[in-house]
Protein backbone atom coordinates (compact mmCIF):
# COMPACT_ATOMS: atom_id res chain seq x y z
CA UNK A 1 104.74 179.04 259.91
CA UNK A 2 106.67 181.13 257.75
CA UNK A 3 103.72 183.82 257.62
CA UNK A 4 103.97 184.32 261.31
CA UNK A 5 107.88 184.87 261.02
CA UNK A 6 109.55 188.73 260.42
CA UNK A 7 112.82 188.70 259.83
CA UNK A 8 115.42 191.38 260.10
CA UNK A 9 118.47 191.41 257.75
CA UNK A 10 120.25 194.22 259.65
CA UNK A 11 120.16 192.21 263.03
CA UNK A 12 119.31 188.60 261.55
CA UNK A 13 116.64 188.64 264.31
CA UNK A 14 113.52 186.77 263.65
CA UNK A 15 110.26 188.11 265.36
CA UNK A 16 106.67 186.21 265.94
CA UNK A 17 103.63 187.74 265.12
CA UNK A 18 101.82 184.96 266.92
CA UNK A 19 102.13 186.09 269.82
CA UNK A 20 101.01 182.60 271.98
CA UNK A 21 104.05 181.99 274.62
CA UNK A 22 105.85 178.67 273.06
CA UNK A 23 105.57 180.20 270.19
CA UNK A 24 108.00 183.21 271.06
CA UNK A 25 110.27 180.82 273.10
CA UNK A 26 110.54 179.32 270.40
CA UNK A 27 111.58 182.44 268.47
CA UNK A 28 113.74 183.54 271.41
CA UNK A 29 115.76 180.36 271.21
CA UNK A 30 116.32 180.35 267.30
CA UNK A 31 117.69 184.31 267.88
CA UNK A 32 120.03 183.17 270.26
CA UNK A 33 121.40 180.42 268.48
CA UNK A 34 121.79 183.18 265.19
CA UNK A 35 123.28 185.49 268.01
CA UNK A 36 125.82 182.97 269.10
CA UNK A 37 126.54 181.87 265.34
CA UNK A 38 126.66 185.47 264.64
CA UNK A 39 129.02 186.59 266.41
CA UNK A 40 131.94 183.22 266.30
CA UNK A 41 132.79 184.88 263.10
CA UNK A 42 132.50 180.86 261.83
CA UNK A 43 130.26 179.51 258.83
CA UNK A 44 130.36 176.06 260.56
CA UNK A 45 130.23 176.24 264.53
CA UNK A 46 133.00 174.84 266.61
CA UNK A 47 133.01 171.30 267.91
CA UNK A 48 130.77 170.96 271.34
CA UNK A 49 134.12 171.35 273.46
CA UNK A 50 133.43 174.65 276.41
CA UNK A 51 135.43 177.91 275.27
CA UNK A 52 138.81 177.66 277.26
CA UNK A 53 138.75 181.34 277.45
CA UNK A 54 135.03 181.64 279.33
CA UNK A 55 135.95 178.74 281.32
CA UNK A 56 139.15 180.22 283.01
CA UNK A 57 136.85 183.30 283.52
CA UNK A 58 133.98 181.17 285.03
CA UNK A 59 137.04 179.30 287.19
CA UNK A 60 138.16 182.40 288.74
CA UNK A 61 134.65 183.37 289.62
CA UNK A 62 134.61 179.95 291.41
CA UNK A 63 138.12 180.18 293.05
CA UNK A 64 136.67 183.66 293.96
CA UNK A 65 133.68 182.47 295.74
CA UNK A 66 135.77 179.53 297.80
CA UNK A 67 138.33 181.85 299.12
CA UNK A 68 135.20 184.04 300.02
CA UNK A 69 133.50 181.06 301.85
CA UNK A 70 137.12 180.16 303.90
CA UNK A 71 137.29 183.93 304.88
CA UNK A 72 133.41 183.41 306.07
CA UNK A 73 132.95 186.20 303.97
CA UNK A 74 129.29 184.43 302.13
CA UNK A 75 127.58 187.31 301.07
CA UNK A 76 130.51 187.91 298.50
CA UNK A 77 130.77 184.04 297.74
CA UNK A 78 127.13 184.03 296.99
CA UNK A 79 127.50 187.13 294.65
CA UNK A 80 130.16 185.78 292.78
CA UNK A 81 128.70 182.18 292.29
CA UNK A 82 125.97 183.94 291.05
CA UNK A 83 127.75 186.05 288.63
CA UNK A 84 129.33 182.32 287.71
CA UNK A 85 126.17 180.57 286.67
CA UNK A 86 125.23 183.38 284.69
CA UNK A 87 128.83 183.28 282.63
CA UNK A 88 127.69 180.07 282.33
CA UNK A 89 124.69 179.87 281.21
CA UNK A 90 125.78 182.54 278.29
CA UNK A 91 127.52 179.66 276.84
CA UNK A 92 127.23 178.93 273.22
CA UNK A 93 124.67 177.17 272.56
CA UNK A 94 126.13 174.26 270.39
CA UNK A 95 129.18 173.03 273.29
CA UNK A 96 128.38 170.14 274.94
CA UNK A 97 125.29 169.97 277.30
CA UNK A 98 126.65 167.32 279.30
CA UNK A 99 129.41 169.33 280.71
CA UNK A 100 127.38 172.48 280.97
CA UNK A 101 125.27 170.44 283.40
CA UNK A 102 127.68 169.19 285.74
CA UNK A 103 129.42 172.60 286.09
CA UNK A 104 126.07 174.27 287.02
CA UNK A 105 125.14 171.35 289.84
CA UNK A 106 128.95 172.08 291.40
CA UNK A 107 128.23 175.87 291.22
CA UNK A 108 124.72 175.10 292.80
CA UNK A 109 125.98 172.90 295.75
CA UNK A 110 128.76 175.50 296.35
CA UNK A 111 125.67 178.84 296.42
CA UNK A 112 123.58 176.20 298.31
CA UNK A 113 126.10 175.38 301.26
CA UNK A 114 127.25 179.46 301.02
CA UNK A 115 123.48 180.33 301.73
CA UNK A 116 123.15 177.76 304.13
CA UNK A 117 126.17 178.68 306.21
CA UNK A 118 124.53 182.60 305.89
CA UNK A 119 121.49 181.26 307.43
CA UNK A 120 119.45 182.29 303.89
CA UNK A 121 117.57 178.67 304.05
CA UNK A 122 114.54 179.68 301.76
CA UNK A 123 117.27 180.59 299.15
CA UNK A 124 119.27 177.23 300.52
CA UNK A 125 116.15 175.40 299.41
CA UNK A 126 115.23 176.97 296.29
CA UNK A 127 119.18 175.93 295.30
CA UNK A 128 118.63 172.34 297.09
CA UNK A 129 115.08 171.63 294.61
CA UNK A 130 117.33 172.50 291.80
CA UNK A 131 119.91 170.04 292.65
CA UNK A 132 117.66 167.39 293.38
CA UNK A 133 115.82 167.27 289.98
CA UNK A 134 119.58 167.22 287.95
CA UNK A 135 120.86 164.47 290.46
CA UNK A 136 118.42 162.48 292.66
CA UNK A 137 120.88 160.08 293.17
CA UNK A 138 123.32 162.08 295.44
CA UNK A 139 123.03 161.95 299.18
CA UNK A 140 124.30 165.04 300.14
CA UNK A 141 121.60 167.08 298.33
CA UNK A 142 118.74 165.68 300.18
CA UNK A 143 121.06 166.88 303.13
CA UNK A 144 120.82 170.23 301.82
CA UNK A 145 117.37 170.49 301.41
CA UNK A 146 116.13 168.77 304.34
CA UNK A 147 118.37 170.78 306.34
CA UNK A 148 117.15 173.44 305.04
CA UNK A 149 113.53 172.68 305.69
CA UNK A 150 114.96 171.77 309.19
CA UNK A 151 116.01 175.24 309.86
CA UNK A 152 112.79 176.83 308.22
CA UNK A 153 110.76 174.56 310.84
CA UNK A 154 109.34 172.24 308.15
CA UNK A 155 110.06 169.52 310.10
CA UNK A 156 107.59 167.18 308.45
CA UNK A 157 108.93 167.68 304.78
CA UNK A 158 112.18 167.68 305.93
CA UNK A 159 111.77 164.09 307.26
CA UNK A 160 110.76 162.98 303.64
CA UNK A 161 113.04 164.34 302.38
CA UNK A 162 115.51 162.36 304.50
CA UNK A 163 113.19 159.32 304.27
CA UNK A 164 113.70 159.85 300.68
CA UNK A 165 117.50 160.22 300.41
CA UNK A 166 117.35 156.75 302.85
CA UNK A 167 115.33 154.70 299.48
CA UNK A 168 118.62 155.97 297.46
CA UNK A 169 121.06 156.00 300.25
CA UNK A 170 120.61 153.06 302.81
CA UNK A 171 122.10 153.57 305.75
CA UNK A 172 123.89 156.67 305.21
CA UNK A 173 125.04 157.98 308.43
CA UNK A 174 124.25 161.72 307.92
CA UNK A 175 120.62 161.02 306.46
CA UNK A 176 119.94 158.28 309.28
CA UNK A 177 120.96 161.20 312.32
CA UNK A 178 119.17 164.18 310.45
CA UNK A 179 116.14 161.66 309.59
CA UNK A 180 116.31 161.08 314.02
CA UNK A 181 116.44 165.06 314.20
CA UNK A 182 113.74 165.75 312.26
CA UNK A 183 111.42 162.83 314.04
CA UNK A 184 112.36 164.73 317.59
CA UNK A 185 111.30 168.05 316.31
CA UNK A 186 108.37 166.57 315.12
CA UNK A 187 107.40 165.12 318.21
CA UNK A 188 108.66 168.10 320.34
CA UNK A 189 106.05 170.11 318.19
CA UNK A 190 103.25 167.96 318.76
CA UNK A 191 103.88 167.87 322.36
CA UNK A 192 105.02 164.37 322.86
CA UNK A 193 107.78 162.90 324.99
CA UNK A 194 111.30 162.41 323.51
């Protein structure tokens, strides 16, 4: 391995001469870790514990973006969730995962409902698929994405997606009405009687 490896003292950046694609993620993902451990100044990284000081940054972003959505201003809540994820996701790579991951699904949900309430639903749904594979088991995502599909007329995926969120959810009001929505559309397409 070590013969397909160039290192760089001056930058401590390692570079693949294999070029094959996991191979260079790989790479990538060492140089960033070096990058991060670089530049904390620290020969032993600091516990797993989010920076305080890129968190209060990343909370004003946030606090931002929800003063934006009560002014109905979304294109500017949308820009600065945005600019919020990435803060986040520039993280160092040692603090704790766990944490990292709930803060992106609340930043998520909040970009979701902004593009959804700016009528951007193919962006709504992109956002809502995200949310869904890091927590299946909350109701109000499948209402995001099969309102979503609702509102880009994919009336049949939307009602699985509802029919879905019903095998997690039973009986949840708000799944059970947009699940009957969804069936009328359907049948309003195919030209049946509602």
């Amino acid at each position: 391995m070590a013969a397909n490896l160039s290192y760089d003292p001056v930058t401590k950046h390692v570079s693949a001469l294999d070029t094959s694609e996991g191979y260079i993620e790989e790479v990538d993902a060492l140089n960033r870790l070096t990058k991060d451990l670089v530049s904390s100044g620290l020969e032993v990284p600091e516990n797993g514990e989010p920076s305080k000081q890129q968190t209060a940054m990343i909370q004003k972003l946030v606090n931002s973006a929800m003063d934006a959505m009560k002014r109905r201003a979304y294109a500017e809540a949308i820009k600065n969730i945005t600019v919020a994820i990435d803060a986040a996701s520039r993280r160092k790579r040692w603090e704790a995962f766990q944490v990292q991951l709930q803060e992106l699904i609340g930043f998520l949900q909040l970009r979701t409902d902004a593009y959804m309430l700016s009528a951007k639903y193919a962006d709504a749904l992109v956002d809502a698929d995200l949310l869904l594979l890091m927590t299946a088991l909350t109701a109000e995502n499948f209402l995001r994405k099969g309102i979503a599909l609702l509102n880009l007329g994919r009336y049949d995926e939307a009602r699985v997606v509802f029919e879905r969120g019903l095998c997690f959810h039973e009986g949840n009001d708000k799944l059970v009405q947009h699940l009957a929505v969804s069936k009328k559309l359907i049948a309003e397409e195919n030209g049946d009687a509602v």
